[in-house]
Protein backbone atom coordinates (compact mmCIF):
# COMPACT_ATOMS: atom_id res chain seq x y z
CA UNK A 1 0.00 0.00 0.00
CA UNK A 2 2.64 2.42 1.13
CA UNK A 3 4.62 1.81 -2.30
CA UNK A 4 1.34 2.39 -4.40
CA UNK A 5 0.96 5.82 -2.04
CA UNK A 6 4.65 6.91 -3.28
CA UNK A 7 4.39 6.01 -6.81
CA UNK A 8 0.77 8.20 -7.12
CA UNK A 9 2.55 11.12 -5.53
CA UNK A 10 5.18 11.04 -7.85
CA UNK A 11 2.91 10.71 -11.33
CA UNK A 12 0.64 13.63 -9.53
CA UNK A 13 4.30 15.56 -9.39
CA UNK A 14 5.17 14.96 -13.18
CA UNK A 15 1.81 16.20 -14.21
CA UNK A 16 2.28 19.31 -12.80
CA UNK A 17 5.51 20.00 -13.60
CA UNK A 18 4.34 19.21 -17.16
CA UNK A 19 1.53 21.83 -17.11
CA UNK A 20 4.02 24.46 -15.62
CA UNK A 21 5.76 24.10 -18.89
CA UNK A 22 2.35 24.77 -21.46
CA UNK A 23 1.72 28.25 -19.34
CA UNK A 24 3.01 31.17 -21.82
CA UNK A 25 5.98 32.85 -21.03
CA UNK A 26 5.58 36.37 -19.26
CA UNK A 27 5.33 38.94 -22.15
CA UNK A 28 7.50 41.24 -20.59
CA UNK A 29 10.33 39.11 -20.94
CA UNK A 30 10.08 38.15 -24.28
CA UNK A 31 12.52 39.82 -26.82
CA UNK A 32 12.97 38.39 -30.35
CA UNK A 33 16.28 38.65 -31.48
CA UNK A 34 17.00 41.33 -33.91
CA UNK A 35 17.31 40.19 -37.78
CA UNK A 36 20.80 40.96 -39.35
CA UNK A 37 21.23 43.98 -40.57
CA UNK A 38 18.18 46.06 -37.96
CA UNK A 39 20.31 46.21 -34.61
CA UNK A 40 18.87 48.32 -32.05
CA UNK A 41 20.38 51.33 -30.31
CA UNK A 42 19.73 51.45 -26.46
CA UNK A 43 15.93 49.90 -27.18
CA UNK A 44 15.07 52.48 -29.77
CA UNK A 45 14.29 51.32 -33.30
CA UNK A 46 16.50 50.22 -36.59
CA UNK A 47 18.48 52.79 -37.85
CA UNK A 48 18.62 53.15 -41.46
CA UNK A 49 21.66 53.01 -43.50
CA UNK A 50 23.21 56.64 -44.09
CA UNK A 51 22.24 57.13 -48.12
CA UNK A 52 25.60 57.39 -50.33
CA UNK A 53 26.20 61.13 -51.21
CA UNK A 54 28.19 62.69 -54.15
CA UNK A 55 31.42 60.81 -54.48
CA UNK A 56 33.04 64.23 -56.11
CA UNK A 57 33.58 63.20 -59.72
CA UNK A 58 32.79 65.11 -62.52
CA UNK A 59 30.49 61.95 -64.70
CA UNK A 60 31.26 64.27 -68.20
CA UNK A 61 35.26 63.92 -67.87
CA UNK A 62 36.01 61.28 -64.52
CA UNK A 63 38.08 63.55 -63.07
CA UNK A 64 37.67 65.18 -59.58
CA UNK A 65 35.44 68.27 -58.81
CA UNK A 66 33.25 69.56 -55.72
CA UNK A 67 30.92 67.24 -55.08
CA UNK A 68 27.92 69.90 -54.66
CA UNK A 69 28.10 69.95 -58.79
CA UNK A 70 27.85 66.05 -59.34
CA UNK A 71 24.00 65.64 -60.08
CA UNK A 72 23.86 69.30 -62.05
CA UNK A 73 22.11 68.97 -65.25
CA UNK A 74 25.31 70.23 -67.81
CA UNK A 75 24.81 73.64 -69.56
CA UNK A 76 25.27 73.30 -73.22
CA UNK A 77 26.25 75.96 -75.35
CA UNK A 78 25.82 76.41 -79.33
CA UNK A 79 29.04 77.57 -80.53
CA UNK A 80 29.08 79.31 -83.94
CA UNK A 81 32.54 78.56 -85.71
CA UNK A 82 32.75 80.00 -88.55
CA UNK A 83 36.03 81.31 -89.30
CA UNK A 84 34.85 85.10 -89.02
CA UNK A 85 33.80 84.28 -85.59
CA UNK A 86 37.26 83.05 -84.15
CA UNK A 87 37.93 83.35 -81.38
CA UNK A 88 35.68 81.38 -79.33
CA UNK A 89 35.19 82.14 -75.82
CA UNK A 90 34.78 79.53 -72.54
CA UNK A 91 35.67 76.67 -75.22
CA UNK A 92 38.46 75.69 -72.97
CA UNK A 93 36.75 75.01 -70.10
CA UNK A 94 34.07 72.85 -71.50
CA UNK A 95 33.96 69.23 -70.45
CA UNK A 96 32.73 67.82 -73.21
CA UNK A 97 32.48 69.06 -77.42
CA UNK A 98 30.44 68.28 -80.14
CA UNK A 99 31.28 68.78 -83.86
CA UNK A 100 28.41 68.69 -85.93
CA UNK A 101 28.30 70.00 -89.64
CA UNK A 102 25.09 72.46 -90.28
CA UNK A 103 24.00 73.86 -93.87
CA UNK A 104 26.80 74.92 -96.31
CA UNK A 105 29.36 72.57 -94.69
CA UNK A 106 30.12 74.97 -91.97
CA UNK A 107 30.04 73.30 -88.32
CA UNK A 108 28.79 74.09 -84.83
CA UNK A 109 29.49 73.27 -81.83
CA UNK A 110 27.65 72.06 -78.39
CA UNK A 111 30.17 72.78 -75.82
CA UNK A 112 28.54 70.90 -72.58
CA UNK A 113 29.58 72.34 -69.01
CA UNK A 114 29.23 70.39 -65.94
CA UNK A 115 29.30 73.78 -63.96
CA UNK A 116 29.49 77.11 -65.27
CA UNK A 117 30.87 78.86 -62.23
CA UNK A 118 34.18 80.06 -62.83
CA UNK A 119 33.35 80.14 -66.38
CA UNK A 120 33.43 83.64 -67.90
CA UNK A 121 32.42 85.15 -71.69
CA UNK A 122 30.81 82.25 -73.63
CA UNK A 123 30.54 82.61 -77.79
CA UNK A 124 29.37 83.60 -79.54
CA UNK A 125 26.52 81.95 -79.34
CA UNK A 126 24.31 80.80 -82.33
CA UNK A 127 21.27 78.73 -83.31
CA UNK A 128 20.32 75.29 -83.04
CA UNK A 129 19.21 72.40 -85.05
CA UNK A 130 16.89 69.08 -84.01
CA UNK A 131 20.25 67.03 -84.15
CA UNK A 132 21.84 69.47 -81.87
CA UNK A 133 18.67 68.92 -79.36
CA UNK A 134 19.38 65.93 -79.14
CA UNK A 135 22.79 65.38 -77.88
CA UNK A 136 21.63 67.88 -75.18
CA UNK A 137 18.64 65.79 -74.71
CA UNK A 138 21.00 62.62 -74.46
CA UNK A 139 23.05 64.68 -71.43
CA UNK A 140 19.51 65.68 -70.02
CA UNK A 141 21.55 69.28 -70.44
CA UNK A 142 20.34 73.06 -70.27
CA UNK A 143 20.22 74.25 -73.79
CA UNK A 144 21.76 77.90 -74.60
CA UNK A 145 21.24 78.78 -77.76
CA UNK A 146 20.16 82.13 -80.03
CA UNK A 147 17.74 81.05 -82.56
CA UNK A 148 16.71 77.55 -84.37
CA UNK A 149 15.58 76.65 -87.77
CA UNK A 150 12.07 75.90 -87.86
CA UNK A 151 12.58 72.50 -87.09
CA UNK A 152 14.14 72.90 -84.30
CA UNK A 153 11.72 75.60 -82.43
CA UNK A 154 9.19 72.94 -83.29
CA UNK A 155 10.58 70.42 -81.60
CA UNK A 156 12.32 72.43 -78.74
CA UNK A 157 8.13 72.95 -76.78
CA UNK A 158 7.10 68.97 -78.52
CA UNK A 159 10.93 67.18 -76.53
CA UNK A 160 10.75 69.36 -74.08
CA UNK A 161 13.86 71.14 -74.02
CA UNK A 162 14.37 73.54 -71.70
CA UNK A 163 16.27 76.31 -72.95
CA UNK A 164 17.72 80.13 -72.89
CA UNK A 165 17.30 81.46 -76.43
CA UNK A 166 18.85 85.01 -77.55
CA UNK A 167 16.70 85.50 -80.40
CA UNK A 168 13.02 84.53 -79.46
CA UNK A 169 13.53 84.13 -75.42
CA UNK A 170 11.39 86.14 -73.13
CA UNK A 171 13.04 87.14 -69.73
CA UNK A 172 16.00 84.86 -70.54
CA UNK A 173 16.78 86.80 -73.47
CA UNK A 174 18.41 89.23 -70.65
CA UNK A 175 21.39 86.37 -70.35
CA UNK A 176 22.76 88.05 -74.11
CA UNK A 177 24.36 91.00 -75.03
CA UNK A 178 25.94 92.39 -78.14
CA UNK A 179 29.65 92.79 -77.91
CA UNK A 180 30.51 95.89 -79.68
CA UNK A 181 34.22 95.14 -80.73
CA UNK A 182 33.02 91.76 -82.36
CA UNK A 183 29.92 93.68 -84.04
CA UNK A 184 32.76 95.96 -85.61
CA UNK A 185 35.38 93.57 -86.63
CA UNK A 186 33.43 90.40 -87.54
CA UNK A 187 30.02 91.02 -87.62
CA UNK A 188 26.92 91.40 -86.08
CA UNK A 189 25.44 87.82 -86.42
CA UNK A 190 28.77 86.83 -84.79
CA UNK A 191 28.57 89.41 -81.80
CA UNK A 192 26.13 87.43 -79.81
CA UNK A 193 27.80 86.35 -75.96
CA UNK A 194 26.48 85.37 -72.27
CA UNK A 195 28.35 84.31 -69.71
CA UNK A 196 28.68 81.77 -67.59
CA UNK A 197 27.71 84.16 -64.31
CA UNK A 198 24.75 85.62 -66.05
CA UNK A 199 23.16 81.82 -67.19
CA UNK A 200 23.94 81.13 -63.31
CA UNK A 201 21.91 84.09 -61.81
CA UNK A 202 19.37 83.34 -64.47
CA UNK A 203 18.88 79.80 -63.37
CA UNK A 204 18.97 80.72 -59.90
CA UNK A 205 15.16 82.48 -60.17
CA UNK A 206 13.89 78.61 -60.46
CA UNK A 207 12.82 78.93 -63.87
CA UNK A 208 13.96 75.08 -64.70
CA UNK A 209 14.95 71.82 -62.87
CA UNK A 210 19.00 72.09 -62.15
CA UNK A 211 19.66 68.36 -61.01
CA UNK A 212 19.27 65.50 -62.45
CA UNK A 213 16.16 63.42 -61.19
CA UNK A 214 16.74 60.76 -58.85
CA UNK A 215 18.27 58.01 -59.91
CA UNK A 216 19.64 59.81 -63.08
CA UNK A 217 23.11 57.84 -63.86
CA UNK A 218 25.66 58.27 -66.56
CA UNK A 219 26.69 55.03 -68.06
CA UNK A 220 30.19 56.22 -69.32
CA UNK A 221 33.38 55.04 -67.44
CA UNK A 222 36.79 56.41 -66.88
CA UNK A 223 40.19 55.54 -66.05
CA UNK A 224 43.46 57.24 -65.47
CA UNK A 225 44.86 55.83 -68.54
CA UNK A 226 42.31 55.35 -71.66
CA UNK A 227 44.99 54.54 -73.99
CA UNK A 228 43.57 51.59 -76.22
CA UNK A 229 45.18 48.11 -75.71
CA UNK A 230 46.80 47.10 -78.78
CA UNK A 231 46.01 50.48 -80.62
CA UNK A 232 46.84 52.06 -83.80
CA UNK A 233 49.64 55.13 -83.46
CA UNK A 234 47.49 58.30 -84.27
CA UNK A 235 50.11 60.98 -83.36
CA UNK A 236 48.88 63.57 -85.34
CA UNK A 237 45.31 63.55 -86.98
CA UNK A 238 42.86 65.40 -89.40
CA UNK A 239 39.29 65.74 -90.28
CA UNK A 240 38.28 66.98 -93.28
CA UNK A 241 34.21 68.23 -92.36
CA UNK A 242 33.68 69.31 -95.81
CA UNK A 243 35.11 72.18 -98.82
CA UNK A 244 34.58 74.91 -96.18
CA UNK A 245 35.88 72.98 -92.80
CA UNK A 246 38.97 71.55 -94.09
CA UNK A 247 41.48 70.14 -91.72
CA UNK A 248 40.37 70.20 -88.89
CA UNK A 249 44.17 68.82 -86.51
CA UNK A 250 44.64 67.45 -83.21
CA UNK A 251 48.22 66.57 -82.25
CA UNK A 252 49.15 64.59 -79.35
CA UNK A 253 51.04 66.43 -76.72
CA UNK A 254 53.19 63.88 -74.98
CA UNK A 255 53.82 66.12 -71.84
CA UNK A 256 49.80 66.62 -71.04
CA UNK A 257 49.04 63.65 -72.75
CA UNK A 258 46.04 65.49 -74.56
CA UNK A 259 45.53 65.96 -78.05
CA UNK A 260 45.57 70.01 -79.02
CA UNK A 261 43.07 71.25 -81.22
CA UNK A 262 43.77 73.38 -84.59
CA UNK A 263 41.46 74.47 -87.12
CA UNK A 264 41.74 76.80 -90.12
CA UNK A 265 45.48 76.74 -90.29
CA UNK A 266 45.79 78.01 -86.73
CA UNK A 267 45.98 76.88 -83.37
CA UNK A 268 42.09 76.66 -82.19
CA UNK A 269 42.37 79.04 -79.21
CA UNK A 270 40.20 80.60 -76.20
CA UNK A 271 39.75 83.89 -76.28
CA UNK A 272 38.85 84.28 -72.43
CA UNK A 273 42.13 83.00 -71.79
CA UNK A 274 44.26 82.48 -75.06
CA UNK A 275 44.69 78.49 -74.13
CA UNK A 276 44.91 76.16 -76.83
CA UNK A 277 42.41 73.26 -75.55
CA UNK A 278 43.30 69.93 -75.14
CA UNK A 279 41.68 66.95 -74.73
CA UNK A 280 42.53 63.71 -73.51
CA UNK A 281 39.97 61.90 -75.80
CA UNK A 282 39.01 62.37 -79.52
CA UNK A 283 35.71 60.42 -80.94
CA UNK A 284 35.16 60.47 -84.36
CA UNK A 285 31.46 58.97 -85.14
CA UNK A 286 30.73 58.02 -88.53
CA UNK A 287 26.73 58.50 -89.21
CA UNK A 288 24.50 59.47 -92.29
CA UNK A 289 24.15 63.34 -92.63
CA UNK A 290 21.97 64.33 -95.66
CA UNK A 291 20.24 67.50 -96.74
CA UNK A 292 16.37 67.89 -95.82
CA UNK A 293 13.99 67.91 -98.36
CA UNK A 294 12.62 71.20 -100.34
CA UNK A 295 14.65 73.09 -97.58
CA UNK A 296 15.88 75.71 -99.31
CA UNK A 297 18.40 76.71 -96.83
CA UNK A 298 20.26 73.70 -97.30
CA UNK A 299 19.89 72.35 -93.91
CA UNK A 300 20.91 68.97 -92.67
CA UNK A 301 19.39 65.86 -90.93
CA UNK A 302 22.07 64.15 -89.00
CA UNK A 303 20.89 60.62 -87.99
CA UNK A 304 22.04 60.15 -84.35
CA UNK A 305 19.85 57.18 -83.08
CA UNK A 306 20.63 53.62 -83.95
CA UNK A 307 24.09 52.59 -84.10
CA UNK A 308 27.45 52.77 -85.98
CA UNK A 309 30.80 52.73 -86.29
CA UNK A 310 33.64 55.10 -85.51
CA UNK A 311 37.02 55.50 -83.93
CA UNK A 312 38.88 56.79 -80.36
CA UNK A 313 42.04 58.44 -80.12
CA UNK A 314 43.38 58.50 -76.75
CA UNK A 315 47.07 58.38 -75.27
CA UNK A 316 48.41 58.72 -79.30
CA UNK A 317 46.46 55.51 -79.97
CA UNK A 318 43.26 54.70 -81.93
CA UNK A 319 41.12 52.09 -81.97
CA UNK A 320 37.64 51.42 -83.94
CA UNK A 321 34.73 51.68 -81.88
CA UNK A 322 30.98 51.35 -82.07
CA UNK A 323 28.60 53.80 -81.11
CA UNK A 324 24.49 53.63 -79.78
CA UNK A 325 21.96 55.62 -79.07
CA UNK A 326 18.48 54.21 -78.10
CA UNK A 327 16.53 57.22 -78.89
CA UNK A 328 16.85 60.83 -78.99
CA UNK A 329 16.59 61.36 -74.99
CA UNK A 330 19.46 58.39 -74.65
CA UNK A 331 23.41 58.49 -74.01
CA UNK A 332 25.43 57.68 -76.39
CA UNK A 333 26.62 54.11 -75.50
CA UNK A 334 30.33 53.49 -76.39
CA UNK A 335 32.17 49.81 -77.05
CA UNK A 336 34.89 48.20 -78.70
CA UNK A 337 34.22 46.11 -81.74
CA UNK A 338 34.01 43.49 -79.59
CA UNK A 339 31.14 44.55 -77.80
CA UNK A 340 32.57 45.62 -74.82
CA UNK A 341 31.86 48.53 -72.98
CA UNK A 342 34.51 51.71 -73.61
CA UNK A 343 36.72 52.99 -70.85
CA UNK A 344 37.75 56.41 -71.81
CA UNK A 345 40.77 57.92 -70.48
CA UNK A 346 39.86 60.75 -67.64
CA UNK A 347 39.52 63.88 -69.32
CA UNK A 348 37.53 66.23 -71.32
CA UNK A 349 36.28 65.04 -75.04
CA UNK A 350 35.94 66.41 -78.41
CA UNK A 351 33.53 63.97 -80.34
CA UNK A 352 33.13 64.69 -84.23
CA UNK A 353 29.96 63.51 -85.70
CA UNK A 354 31.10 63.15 -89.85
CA UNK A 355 29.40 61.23 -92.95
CA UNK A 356 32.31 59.25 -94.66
CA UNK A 357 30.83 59.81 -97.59
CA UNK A 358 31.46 63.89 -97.65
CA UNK A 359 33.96 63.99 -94.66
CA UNK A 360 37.59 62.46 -94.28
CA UNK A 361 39.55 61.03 -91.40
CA UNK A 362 43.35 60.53 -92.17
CA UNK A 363 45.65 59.64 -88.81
CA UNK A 364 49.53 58.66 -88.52
């Protein structure tokens, strides 16, 4: 009997040692651990990851500038350069320029500024074209212009281009002046100027967006040295743009390792400052350019969406390259033949846009 008595206590003690373990835990003291990555600080709750800021590179050239100017939408000017109209002014400080033949074989130029301060006289400035729109449009750039052929003040309201015009602007009109030695000696259609202080103090009033969006990357990379692997030497070389814009030079300076510009038998200088440019690469993109239709001007279409073929010069090398550009508000995309994408060399850029069949590349 007494062992019976002993072995009911002890099943009566397991059963309630058993329920002790079924009642829930005291709220208080239940903590889930934290999941990776959402520590908490003394009880208070995850704290986010710091977003990366400006890494202070300049994405036209690679090279290093206050970071404050990273995300600014560039400023591109419209360079008239006809010979009358020598010398240019602010060409030398431009990160990035475009040579594009208009009507009559001349050319023009879209010099494209990552920031304008610092930047003084700028011209003179002339008019625009719907091919001209959109390499600005492929930069998501400011456009500074004075005037447009039809065309192009079509589509400048129907892309949405936002722009400063000299010649049908309203308030921003106020950017231009008239210089009066340049009205004397060359003429007045090549008098036209701004500056880069006055387009600043324009754009200060809020008129149009001065950063990029969110998200807004450039796709083009850089490298200390872009010279090609395996390349061609291309010490010295010369576009022929057409009867009027013969040879067009660069010559590769050793000691800067930049190519320095010449055109019309001269050194192609800066009048702000009397520099001769240089740049560390030269693109020459081959493309159809053809005249438009019943135009009696003789204007050009110049096709710059699809793809082709064309050629870098960097480091007293070339090397054939292809070129893309998805559509007119797109980058231009840049690879070797094999597909791969370009590296330029860190620098500022001269790209000349040419038809093979009416313009002539020659390099040694």
């Amino acid at each position: 009997m007494k062992k019976h008595l002993i072995a009911l206590l002890l099943a009566v003690g397991m059963i309630c040692l058993l329920g002790a373990c079924d009642h829930p835990e005291d709220p208080k003291e239940h903590t889930p651990a934290p999941v990776k990555g959402e520590e908490t600080v003394a009880g208070l709750a995850p704290v986010p990851e710091e977003p990366k800021g400006p890494s202070g590179i300049n994405p036209l050239t690679g090279l290093p500038m206050a970071p404050e100017y990273e995300m600014n939408r560039p400023i591109a000017v419209m360079f008239n350069n006809l010979k009358a109209a020598q010398p240019q002014l602010g060409i030398s400080q431009a990160d990035i320029i475009y040579e594009v033949p208009t009507e009559g074989g001349i050319t023009r130029m879209v010099g494209l500024f990552q920031t304008l301060e610092g930047v003084g006289n700028l011209g003179s400035v002339r008019s625009t074209r719907p091919y001209y729109l959109e390499l600005v449009l492929g930069h998501d750039a400011l456009l500074v212009h004075a005037g447009g052929s039809p065309d192009a003040y079509k589509d400048i309201p129907a892309w949405g281009v936002d722009n400063m015009d000299g010649v049908r602007g309203g308030s921003d009109a106020k950017i231009f002046w008239r210089d009066a030695q340049r009205k004397k000696t060359a003429g007045y259609e090549h008098s036209l100027l701004t500056s880069g202080d006055a387009v600043l103090e324009y754009l200060s009033g809020g008129r149009y967006r001065t950063e990029h969006a969110d998200g807004y990357t450039y796709v083009q990379s850089f490298a200390e040295d872009g010279t090609p692997v395996n390349g061609a030497p291309a010490q010295h070389i010369t576009i022929n743009f057409s009867k009027y814009k013969r040879a067009g030079t660069f010559d590769f300076d050793a000691v800067s390792g930049k190519y320095l510009a010449r055109q019309y038998g001269s050194a192609y200088i800066d009048g702000n400052t009397g520099e001769q440019p240089g740049f560390t690469n030269v693109l020459v993109l081959n493309t159809s350019i053809y005249s438009i239709k019943d135009d009696t001007e003789g204007r050009q279409a110049v096709k710059l969406t699809g793809e082709g073929d064309g050629t870098l010069f960097c480091g007293g090398k070339a090397s054939p390259i292809r070129w893309s550009k998805k559509d007119r508000n797109s980058q231009f995309l840049y690879t070797d033949e094999s597909g791969t994408a370009l590296t330029l060399g860190a620098g500022t850029s001269y790209v000349c846009i040419i038809d093979p069949k009416t313009s002539t590349l020659t390099y040694q």
